[in-house]
N, C-alpha and C. Protein backbone atom coordinates (compact mmCIF):
# COMPACT_ATOMS: atom_id res chain seq x y z
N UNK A 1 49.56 -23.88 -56.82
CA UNK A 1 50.03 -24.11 -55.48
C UNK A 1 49.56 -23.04 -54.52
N UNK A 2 49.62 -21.82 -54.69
CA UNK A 2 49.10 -20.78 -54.04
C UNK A 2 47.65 -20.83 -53.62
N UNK A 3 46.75 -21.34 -54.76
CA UNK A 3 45.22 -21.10 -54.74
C UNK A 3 45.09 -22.74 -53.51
N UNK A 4 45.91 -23.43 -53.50
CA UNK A 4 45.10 -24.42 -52.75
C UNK A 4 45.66 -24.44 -51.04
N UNK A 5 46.55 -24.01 -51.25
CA UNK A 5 46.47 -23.72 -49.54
C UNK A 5 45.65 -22.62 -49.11
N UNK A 6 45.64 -21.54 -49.75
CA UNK A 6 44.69 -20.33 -49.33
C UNK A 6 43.23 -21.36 -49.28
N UNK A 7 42.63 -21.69 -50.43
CA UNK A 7 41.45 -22.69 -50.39
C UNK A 7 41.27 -23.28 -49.21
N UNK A 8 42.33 -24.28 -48.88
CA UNK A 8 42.83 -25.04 -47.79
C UNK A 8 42.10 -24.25 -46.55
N UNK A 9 43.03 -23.47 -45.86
CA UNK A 9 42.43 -22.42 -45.11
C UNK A 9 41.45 -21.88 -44.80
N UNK A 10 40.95 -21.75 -46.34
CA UNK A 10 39.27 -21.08 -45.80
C UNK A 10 38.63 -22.53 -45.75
N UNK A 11 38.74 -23.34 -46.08
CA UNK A 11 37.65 -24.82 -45.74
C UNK A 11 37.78 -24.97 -44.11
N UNK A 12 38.64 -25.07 -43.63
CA UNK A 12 39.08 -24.76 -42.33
C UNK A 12 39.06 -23.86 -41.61
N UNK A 13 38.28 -23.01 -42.00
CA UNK A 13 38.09 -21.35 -41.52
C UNK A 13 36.45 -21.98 -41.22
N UNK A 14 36.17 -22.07 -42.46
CA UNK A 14 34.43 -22.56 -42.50
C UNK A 14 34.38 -23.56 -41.96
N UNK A 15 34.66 -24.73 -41.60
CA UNK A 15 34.31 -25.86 -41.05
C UNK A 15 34.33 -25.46 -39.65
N UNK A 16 35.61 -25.25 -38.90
CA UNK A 16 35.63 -24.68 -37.43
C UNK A 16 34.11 -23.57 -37.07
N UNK A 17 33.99 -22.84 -37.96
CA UNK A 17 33.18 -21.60 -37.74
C UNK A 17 31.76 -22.58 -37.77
N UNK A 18 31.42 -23.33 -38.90
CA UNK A 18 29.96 -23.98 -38.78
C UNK A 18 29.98 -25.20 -37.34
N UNK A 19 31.07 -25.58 -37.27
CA UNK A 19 31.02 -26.57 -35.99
C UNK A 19 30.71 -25.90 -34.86
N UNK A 20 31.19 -24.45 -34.63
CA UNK A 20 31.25 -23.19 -33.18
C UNK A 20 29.55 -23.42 -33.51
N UNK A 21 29.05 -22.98 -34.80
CA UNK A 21 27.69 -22.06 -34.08
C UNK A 21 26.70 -23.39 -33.66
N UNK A 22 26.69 -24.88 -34.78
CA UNK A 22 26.15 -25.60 -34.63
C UNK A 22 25.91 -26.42 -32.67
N UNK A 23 26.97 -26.33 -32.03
CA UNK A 23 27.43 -26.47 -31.01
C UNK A 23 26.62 -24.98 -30.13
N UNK A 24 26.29 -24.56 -30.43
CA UNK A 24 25.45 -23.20 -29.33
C UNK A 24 24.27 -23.18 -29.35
N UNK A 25 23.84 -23.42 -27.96
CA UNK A 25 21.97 -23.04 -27.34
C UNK A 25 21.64 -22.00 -28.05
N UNK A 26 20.27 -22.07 -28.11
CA UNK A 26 19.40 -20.77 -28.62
C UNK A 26 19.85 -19.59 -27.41
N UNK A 27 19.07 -18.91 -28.28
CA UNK A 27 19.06 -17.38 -26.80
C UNK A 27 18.77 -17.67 -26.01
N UNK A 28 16.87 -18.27 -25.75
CA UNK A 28 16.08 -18.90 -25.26
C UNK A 28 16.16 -19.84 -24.20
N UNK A 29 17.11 -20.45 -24.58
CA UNK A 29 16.92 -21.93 -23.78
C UNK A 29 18.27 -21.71 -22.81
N UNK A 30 16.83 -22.06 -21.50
CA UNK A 30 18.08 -22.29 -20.21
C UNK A 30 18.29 -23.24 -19.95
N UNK A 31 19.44 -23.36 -19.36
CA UNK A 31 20.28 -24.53 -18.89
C UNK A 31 19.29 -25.24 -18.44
N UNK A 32 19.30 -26.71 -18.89
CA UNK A 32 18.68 -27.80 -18.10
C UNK A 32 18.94 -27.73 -16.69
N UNK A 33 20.04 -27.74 -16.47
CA UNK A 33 20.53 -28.34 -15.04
C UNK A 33 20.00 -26.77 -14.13
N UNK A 34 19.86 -25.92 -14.72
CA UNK A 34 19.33 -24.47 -13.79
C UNK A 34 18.20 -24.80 -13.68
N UNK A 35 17.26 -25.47 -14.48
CA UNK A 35 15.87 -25.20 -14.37
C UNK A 35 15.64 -26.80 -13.49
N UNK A 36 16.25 -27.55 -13.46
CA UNK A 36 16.34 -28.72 -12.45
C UNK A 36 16.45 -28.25 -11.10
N UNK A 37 17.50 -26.97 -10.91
CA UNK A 37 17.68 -26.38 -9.88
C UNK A 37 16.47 -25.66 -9.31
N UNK A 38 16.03 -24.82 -9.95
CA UNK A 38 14.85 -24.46 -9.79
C UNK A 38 13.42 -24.78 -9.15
N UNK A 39 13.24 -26.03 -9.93
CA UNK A 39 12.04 -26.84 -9.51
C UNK A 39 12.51 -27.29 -8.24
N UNK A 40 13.86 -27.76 -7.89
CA UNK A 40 14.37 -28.42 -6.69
C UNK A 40 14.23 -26.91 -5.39
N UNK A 41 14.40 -25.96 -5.65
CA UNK A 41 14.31 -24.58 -4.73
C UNK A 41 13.08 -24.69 -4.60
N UNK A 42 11.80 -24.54 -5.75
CA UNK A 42 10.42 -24.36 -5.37
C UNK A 42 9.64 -25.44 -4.60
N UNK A 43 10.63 -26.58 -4.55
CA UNK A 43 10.04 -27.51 -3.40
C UNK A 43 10.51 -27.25 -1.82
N UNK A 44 11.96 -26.83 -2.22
CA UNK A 44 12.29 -26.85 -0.88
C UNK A 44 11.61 -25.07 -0.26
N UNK A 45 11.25 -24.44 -0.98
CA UNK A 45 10.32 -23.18 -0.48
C UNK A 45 9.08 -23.44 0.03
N UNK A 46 8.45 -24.74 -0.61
CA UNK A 46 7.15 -25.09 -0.14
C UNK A 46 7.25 -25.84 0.89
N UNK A 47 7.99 -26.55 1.12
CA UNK A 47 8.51 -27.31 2.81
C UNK A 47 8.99 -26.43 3.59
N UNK A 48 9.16 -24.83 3.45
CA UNK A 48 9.10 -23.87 4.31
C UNK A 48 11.01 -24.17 4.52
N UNK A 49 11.88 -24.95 3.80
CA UNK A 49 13.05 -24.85 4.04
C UNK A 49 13.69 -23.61 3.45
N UNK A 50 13.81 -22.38 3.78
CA UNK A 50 14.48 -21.14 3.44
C UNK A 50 15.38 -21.00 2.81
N UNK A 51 16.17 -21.63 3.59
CA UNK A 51 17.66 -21.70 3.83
C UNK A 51 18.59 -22.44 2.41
N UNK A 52 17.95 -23.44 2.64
CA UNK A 52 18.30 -24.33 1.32
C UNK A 52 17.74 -24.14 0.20
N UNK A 53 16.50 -23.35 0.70
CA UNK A 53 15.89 -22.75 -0.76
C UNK A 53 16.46 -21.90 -1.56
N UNK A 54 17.16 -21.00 -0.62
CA UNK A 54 17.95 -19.38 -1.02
C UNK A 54 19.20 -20.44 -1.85
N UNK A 55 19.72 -21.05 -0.94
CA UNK A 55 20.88 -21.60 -1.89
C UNK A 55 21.03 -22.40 -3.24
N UNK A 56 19.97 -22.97 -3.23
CA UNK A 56 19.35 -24.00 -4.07
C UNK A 56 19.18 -22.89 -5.47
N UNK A 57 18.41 -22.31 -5.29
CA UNK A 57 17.99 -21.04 -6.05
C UNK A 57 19.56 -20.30 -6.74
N UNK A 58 19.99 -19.71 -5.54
CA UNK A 58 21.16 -18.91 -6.17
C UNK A 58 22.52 -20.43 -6.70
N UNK A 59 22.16 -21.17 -6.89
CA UNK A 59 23.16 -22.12 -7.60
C UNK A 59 22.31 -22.40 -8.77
N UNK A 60 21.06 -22.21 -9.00
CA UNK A 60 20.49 -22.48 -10.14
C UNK A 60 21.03 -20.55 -11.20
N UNK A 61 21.14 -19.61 -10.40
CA UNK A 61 21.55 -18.78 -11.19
C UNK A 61 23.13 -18.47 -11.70
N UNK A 62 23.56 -19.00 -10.39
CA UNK A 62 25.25 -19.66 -11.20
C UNK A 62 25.17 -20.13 -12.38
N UNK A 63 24.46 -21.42 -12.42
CA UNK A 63 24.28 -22.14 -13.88
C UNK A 63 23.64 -21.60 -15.20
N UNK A 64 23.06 -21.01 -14.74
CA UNK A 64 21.97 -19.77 -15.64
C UNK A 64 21.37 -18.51 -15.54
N UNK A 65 22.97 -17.40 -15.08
CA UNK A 65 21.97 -16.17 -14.72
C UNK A 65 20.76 -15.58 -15.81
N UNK A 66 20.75 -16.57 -16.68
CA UNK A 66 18.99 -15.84 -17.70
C UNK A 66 17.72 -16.35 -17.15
N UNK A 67 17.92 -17.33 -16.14
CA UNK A 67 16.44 -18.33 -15.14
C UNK A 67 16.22 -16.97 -14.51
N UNK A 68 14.98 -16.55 -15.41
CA UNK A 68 13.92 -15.24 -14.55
C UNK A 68 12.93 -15.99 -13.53
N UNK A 69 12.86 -17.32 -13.74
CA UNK A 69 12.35 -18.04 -12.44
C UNK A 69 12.99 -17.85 -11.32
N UNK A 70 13.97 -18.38 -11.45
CA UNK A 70 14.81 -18.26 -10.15
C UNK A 70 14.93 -16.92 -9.35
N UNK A 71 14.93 -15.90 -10.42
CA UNK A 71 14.97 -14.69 -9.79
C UNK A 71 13.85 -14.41 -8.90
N UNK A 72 12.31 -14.77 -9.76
CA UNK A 72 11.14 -14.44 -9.27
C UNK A 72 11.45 -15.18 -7.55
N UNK A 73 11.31 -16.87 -7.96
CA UNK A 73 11.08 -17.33 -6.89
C UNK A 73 12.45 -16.93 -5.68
N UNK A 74 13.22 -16.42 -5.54
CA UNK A 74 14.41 -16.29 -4.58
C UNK A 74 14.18 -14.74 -3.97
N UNK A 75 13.32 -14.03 -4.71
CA UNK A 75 12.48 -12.62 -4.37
C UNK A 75 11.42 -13.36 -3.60
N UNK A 76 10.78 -14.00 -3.76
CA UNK A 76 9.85 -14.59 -3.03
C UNK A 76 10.02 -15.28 -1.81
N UNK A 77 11.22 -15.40 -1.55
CA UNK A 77 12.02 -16.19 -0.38
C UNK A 77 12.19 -15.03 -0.01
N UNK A 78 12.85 -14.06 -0.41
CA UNK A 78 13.17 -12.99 0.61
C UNK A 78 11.85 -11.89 1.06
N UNK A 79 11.01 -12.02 0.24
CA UNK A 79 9.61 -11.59 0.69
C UNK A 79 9.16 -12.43 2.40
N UNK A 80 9.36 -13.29 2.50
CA UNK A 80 8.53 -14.26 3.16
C UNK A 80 9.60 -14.23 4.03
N UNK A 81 10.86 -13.92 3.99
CA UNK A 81 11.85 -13.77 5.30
C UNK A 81 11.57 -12.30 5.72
N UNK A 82 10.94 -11.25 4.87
CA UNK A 82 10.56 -9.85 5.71
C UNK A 82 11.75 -9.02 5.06
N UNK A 83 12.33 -9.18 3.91
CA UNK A 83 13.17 -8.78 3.25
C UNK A 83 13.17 -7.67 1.65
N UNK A 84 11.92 -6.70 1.94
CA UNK A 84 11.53 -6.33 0.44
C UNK A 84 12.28 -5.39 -0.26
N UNK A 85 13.29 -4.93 0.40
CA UNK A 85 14.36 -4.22 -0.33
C UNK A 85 15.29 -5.29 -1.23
N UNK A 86 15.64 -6.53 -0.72
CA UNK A 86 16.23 -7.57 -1.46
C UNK A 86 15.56 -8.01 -2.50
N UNK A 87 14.34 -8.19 -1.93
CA UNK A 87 13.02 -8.54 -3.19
C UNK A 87 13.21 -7.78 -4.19
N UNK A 88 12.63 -6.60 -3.78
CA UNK A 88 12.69 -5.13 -4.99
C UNK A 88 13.76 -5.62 -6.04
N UNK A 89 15.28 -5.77 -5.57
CA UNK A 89 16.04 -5.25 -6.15
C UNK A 89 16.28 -7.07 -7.25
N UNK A 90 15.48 -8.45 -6.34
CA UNK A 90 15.85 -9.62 -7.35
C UNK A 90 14.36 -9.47 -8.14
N UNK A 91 13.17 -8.83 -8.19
CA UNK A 91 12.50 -8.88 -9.30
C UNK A 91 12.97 -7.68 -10.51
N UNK A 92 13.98 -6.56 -9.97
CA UNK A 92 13.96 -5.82 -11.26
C UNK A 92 14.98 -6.89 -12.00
N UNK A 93 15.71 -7.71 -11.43
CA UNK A 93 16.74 -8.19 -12.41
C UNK A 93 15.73 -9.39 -13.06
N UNK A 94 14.51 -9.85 -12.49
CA UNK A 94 13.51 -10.59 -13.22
C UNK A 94 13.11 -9.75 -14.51
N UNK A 95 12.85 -8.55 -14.24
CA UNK A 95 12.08 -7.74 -15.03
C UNK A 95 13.19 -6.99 -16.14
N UNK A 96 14.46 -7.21 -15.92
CA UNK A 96 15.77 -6.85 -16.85
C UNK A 96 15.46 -7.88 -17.79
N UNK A 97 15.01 -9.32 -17.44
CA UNK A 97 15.51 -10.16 -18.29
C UNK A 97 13.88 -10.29 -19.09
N UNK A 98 12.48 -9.87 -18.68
CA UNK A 98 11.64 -9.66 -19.36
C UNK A 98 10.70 -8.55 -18.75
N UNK A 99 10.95 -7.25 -19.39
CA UNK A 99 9.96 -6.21 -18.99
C UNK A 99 8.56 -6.30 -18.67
N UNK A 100 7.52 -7.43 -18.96
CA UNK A 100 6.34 -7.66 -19.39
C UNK A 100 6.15 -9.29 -18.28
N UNK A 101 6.83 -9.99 -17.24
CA UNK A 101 6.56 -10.55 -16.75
C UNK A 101 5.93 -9.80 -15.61
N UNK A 102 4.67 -10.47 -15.51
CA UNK A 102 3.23 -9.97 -14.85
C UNK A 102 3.83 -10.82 -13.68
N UNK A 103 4.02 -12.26 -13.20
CA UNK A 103 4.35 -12.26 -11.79
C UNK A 103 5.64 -11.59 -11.21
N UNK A 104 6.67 -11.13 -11.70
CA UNK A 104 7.86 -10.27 -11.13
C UNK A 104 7.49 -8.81 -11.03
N UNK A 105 6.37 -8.37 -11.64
CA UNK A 105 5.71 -6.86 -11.94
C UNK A 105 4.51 -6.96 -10.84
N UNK A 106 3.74 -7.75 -10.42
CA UNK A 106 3.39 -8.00 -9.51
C UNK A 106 3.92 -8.20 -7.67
N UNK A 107 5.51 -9.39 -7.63
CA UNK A 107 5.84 -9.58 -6.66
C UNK A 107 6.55 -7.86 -6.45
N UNK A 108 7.34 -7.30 -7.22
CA UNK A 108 7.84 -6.26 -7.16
C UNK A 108 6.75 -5.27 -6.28
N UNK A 109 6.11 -5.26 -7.04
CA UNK A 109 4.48 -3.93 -6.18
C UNK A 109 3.94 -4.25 -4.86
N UNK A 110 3.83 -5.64 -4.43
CA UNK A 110 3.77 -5.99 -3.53
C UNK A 110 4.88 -5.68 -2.28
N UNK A 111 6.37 -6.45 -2.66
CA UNK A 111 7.72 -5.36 -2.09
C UNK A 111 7.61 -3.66 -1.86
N UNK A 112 6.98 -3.60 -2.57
CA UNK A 112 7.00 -1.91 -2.81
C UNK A 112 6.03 -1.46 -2.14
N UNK A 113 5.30 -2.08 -1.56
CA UNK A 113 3.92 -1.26 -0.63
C UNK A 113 4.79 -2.21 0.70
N UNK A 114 5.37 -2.95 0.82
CA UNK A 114 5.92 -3.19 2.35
C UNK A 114 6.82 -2.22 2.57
N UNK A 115 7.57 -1.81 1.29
CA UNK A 115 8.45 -0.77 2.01
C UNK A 115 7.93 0.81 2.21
N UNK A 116 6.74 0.26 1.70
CA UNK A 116 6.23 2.02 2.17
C UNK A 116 6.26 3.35 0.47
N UNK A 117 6.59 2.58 -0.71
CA UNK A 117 6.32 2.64 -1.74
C UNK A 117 5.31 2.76 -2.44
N UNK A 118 4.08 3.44 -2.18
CA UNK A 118 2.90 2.81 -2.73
C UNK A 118 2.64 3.52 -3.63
N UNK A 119 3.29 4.62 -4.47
CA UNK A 119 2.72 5.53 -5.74
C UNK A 119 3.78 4.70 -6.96
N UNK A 120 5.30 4.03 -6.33
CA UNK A 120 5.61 2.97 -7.75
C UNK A 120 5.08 1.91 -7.69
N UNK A 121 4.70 1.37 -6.76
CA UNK A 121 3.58 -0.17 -6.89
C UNK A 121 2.24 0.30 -7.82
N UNK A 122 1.36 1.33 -7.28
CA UNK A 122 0.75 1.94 -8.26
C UNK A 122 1.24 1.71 -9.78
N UNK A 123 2.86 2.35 -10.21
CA UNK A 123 3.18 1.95 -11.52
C UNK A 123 3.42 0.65 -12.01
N UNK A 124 3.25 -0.05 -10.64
CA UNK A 124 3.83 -1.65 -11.36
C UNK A 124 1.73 -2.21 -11.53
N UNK A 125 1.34 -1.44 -10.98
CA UNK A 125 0.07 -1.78 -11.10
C UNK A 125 -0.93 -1.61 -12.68
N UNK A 126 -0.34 -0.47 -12.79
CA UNK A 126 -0.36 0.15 -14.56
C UNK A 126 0.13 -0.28 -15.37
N UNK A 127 1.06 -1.10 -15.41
CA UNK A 127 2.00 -1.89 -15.97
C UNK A 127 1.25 -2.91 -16.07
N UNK A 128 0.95 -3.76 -15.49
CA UNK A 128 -0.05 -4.86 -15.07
C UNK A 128 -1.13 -4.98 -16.16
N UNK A 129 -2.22 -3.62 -15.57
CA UNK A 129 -2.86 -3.66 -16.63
C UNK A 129 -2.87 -3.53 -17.97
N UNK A 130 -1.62 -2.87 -18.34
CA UNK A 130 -1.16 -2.70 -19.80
C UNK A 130 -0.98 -4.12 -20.55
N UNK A 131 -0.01 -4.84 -19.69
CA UNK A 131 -0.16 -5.94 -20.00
C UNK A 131 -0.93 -7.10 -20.54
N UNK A 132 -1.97 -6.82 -19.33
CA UNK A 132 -2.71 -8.01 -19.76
C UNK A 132 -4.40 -7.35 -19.90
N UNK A 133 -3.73 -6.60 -20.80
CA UNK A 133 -5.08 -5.74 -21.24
C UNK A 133 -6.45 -6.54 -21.57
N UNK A 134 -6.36 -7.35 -22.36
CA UNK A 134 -7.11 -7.95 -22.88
C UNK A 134 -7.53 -9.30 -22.37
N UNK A 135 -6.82 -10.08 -21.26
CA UNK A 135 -7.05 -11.18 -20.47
C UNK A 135 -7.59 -11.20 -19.05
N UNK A 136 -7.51 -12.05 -18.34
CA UNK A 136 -7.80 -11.45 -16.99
C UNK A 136 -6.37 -11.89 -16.59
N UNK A 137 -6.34 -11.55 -15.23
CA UNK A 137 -5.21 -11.26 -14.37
C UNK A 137 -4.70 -11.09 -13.09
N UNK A 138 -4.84 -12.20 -12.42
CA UNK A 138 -5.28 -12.15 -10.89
C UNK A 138 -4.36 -11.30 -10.12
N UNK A 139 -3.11 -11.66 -11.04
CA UNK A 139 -2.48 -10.42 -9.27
C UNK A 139 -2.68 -8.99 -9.91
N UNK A 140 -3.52 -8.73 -10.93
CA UNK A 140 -4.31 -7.25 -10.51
C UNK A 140 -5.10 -7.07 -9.54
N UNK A 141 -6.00 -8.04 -9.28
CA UNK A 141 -6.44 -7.99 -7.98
C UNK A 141 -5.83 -7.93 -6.54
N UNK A 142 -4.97 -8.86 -6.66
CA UNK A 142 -3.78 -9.17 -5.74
C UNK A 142 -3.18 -8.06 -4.96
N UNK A 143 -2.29 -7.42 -6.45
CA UNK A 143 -1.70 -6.06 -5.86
C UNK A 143 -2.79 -4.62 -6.03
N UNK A 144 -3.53 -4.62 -6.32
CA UNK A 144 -4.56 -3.70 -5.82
C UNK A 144 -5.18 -3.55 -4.13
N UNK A 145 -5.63 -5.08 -4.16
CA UNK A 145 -5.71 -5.53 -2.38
C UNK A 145 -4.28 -4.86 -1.79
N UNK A 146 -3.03 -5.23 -2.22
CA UNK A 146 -2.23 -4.95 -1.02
C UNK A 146 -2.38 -3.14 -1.63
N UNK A 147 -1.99 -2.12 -2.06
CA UNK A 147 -2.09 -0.86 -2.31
C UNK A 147 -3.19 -0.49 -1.70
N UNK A 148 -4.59 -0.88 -1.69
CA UNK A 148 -5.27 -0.53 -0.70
C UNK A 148 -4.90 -0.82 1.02
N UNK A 149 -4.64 -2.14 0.79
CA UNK A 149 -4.14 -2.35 2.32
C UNK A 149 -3.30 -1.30 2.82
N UNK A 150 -2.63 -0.79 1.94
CA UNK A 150 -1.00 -0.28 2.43
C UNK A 150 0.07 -0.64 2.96
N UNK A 151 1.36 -0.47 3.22
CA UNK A 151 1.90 -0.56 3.78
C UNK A 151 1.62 -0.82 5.58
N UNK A 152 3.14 -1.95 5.99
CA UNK A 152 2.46 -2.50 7.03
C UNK A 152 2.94 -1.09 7.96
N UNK A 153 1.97 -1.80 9.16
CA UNK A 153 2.35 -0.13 10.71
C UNK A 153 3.43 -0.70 11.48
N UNK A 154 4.57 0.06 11.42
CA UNK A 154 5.36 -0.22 12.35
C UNK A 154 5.45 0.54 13.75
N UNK A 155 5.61 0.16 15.00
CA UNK A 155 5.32 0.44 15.59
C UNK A 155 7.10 0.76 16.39
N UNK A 156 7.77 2.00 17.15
CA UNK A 156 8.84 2.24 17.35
C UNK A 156 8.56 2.19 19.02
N UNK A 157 10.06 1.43 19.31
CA UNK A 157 10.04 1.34 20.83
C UNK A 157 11.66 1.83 21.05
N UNK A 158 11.59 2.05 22.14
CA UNK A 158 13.25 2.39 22.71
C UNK A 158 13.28 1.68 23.68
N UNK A 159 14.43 1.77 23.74
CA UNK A 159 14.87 1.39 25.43
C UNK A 159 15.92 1.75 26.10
N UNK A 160 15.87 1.95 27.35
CA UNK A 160 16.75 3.07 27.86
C UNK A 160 17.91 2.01 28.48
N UNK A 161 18.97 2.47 28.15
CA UNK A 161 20.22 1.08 28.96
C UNK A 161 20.08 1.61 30.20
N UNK A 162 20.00 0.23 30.95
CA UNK A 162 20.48 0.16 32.35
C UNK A 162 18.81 0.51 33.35
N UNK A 163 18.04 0.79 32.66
CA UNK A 163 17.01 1.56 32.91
C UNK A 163 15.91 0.18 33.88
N UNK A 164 15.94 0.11 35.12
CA UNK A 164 14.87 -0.81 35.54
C UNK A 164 13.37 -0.09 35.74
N UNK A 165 12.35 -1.57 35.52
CA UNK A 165 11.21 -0.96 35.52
C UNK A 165 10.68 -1.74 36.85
N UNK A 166 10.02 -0.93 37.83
CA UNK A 166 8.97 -1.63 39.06
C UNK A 166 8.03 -1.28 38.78
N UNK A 167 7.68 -3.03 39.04
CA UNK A 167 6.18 -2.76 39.34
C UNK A 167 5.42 -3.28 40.37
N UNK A 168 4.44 -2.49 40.42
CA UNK A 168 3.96 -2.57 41.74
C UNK A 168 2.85 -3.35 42.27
């Protein structure tokens, strides 16, 4: 009597436990419905819709903060709104989720010479090549062009309150 309820128990210990893991995604695999989201943001980015892109995007990372797409492309939205401190900071969380992605190691260096960064774009540039040592690799070219380019010139104005100007 003793041995079969304890028995009992563990069959039911094991059955629950093989049903939990059988029932769980890989590491790997993101949410369908994020990466639906996704493709749906990278259209509405290419119709130049921003707005709905940014949102579109950040509801695809609700569903799946592991979509390093989403990250890339929603850095890329904020690139293109004039935003590279936001950028910077959504490709390192690209680059949290894979150290060795060449377009977030790229958009990043690019961010990083708008903000006037150009000796760590340099490192995202080294990085780059480490990478893809052995292949080719266009945004080595890419972010090389912008590091030479440099950073953009800003140009500072004031203005004095109340201050009229004649002219004559």
């Amino acid at each position: 009597m003793r041995y079969t309820s304890v028995a009992v128990a563990a069959a039911l210990t094991l059955l629950t436990v093989a049903t939990a893991v059988q029932g769980q995604r890989g590491e790997d695999t993101i949410d369908g419905r994020s990466m639906a989201l996704l493709a749906r943001g990278r259209a509405l980015q290419a119709a130049g819709n921003l707005d709905a892109a940014t949102d579109t995007l950040e509801s695809a990372l609700a569903v799946d903060p592991r979509n390093r797409g989403a990250f890339v492309t929603l850095a890329e939205v904020a690139q293109t709104r004039g935003l590279p401190g936001k950028a910077i900071r959504l490709y390192r969380e690209a680059l949290s989720l894979d150290p060795n992605d060449v377009a977030a190691l790229s958009g990043q260096g690019e961010a990083l010479v708008a903000k006037g960064a150009v000796a760590r774009a340099r490192d995202n540039l080294a990085r780059i090549k480490t990478v893809c040592a052995k292949r080719a690799c266009p945004e080595i070219a890419a972010l090389s062009a912008s590091i030479a380019k440099g950073p953009p010139v800003v140009t500072a104005s004031t203005t004095v309150a109340g201050a009229t100007v004649k002219k004559d």
